[in-house]
Protein backbone atom coordinates (compact mmCIF):
# COMPACT_ATOMS: atom_id res chain seq x y z
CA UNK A 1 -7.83 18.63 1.97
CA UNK A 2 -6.73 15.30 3.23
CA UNK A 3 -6.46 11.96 1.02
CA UNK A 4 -6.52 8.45 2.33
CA UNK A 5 -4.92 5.65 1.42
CA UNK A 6 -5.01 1.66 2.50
CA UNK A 7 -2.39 -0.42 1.95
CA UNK A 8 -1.86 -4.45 2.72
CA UNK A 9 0.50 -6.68 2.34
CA UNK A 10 -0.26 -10.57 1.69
CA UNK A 11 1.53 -14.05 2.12
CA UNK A 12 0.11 -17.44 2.27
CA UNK A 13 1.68 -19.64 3.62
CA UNK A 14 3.84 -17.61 5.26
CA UNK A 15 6.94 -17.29 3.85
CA UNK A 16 7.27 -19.89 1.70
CA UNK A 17 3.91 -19.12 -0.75
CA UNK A 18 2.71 -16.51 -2.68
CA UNK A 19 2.42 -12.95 -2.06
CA UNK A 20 0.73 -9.99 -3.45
CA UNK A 21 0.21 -5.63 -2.34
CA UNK A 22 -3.29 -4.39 -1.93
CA UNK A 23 -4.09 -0.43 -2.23
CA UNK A 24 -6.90 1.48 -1.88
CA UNK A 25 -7.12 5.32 -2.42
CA UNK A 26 -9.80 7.49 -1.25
CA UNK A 27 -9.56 11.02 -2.84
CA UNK A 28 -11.98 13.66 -0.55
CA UNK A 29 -14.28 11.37 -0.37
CA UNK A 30 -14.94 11.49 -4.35
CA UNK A 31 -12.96 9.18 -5.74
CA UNK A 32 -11.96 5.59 -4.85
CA UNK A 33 -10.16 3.02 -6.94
CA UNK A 34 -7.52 0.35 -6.03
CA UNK A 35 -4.76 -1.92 -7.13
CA UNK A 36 -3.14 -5.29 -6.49
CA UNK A 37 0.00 -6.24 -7.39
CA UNK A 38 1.53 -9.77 -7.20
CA UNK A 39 5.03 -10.39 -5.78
CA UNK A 40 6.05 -13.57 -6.53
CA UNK A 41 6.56 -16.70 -4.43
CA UNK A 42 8.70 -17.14 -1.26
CA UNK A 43 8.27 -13.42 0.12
CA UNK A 44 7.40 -13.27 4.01
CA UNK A 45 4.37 -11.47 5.16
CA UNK A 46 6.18 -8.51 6.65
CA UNK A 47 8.32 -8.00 3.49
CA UNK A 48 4.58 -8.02 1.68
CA UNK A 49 3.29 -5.35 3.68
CA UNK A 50 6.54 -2.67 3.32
CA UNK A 51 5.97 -3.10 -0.33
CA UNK A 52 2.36 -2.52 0.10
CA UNK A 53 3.42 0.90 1.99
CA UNK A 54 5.94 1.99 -0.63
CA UNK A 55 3.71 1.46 -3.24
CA UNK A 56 1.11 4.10 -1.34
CA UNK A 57 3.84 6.36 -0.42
CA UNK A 58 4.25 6.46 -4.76
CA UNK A 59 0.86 6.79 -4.62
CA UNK A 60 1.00 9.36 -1.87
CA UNK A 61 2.97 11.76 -3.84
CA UNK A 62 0.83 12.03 -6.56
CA UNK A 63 -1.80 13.15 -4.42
CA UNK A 64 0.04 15.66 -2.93
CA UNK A 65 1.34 17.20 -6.11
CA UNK A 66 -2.25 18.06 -6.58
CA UNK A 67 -3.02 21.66 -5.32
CA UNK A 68 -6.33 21.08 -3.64
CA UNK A 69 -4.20 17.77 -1.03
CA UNK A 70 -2.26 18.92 1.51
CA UNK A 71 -2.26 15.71 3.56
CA UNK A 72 -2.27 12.01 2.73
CA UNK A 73 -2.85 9.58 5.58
CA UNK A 74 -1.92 6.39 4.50
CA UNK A 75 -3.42 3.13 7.02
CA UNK A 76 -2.17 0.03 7.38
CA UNK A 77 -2.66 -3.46 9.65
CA UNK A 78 0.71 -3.81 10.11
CA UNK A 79 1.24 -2.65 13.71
CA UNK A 80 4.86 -3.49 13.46
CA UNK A 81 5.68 -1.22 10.11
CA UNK A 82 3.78 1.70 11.75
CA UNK A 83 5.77 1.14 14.72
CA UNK A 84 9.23 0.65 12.90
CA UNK A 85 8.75 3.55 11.24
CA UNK A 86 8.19 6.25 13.95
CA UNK A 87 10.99 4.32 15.68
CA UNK A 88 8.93 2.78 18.66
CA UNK A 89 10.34 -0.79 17.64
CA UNK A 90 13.88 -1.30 16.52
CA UNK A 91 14.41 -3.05 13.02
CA UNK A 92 16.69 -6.31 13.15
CA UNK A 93 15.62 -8.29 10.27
CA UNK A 94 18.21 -7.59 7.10
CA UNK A 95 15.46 -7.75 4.78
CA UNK A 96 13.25 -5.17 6.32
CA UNK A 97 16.61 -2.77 6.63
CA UNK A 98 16.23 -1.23 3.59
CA UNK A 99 12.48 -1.75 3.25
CA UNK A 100 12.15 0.62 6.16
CA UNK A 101 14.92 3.28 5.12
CA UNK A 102 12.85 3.16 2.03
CA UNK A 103 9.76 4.04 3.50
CA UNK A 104 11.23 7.01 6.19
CA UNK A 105 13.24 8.51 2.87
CA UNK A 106 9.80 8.78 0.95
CA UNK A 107 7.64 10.27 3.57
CA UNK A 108 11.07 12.50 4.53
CA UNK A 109 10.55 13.66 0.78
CA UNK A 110 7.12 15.06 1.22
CA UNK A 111 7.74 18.68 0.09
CA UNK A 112 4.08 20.11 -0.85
CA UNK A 113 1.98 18.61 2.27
CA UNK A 114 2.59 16.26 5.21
CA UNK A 115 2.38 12.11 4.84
CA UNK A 116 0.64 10.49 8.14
CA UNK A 117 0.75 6.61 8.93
CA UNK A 118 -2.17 5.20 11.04
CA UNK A 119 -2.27 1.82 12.44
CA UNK A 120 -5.71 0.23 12.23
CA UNK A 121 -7.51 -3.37 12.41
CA UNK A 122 -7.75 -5.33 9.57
CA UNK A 123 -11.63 -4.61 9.82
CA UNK A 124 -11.01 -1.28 8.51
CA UNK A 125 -8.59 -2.31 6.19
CA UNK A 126 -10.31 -4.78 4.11
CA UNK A 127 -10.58 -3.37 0.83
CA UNK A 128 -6.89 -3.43 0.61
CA UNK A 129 -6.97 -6.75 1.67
CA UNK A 130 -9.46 -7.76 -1.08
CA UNK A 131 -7.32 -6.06 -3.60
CA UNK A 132 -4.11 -8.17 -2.23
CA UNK A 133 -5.87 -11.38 -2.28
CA UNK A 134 -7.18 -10.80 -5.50
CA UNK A 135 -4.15 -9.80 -7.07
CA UNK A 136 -2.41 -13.26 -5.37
CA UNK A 137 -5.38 -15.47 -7.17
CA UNK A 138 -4.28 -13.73 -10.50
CA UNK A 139 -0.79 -14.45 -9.94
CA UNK A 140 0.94 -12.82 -12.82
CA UNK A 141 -1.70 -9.80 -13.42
CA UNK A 142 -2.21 -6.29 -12.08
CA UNK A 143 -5.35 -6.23 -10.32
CA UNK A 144 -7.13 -2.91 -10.26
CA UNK A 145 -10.58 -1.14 -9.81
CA UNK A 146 -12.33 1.51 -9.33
CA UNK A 147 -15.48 2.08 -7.44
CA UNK A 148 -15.21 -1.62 -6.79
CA UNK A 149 -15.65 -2.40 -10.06
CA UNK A 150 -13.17 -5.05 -10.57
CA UNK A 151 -11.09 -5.23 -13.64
CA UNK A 152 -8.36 -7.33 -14.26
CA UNK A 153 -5.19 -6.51 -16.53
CA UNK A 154 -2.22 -8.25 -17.85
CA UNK A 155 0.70 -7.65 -17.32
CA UNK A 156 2.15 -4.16 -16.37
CA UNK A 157 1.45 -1.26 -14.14
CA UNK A 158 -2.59 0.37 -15.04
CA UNK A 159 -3.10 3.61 -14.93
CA UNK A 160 -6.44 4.77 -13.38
CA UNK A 161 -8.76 7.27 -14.49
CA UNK A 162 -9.48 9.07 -11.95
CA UNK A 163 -13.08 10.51 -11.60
């Protein structure tokens, strides 16, 4: 069975504002839920959305540790990480460096299943997006839901129940 996952990074005011991670996590079809996480202040775009991916590649692993998942395709609007990461584009910002050796060492660790990364427009990417924006308009909270049920929580990682 195959899992998906959205992921988005976002900056305002690019780099010199806030910025938050957005993920949303589609099990078979049968379950959905999603987080936000704030970053802090000062964090460009591009950094936002390799933290966004690492934080689904966590999430990625989970799934896969589950015997009925045997692929996770994670999506993201970033042309430029998908890119990056098969190797396409070359990587010559220092603060993406290790970002990006991050992110090939995680989906390199895949043991139980294979880890996929698919471009796509922001269109098809917005609940991400809604979970990144939300978390940046909480600022210091984790911003998760499930079955876009919004909840907010301070402080902290949240654990979801998963249906």
């Amino acid at each position: 069975m195959t899992a998906h996952i959205f992921t988005d990074g976002a900056a305002r005011s690019n780099p010199k504002g806030p910025a938050s991670i957005g993920m949303w996590v589609n099990e078979r079809g049968r379950a959905s839920y999603g987080e936000g996480s704030f970053l802090g202040v000062g964090i460009s775009n591009n950094v936002a959305e390799y933290r966004a991916l690492l934080r689904g590649l966590e999430e990625a692993h989970v799934l896969l540790a589950k015997h009925d998942i045997d692929e996770v395709v994670v999506h993201l609007d970033s042309d430029l990480a998908v890119k990056q990461v098969s190797g396409e584009y070359a990587c010559r910002k220092d603060d993406l460096q290790p970002l990006l050796r991050d992110v090939r060492a995680s989906i390199a660790r895949a043991a139980h299943g294979s880890i996929r990364l698919v471009h796509v427009l922001r269109g098809a990417n917005s609940l991400a997006d809604r979970m990144a924006n939300e978390a940046i308009d909480a600022r210091d909270k984790v911003v998760s839901c499930i079955d876009v049920d919004v909840v907010v929580v301070v402080g902290g990682k949240t654990k979801h129940a998963r249906k």
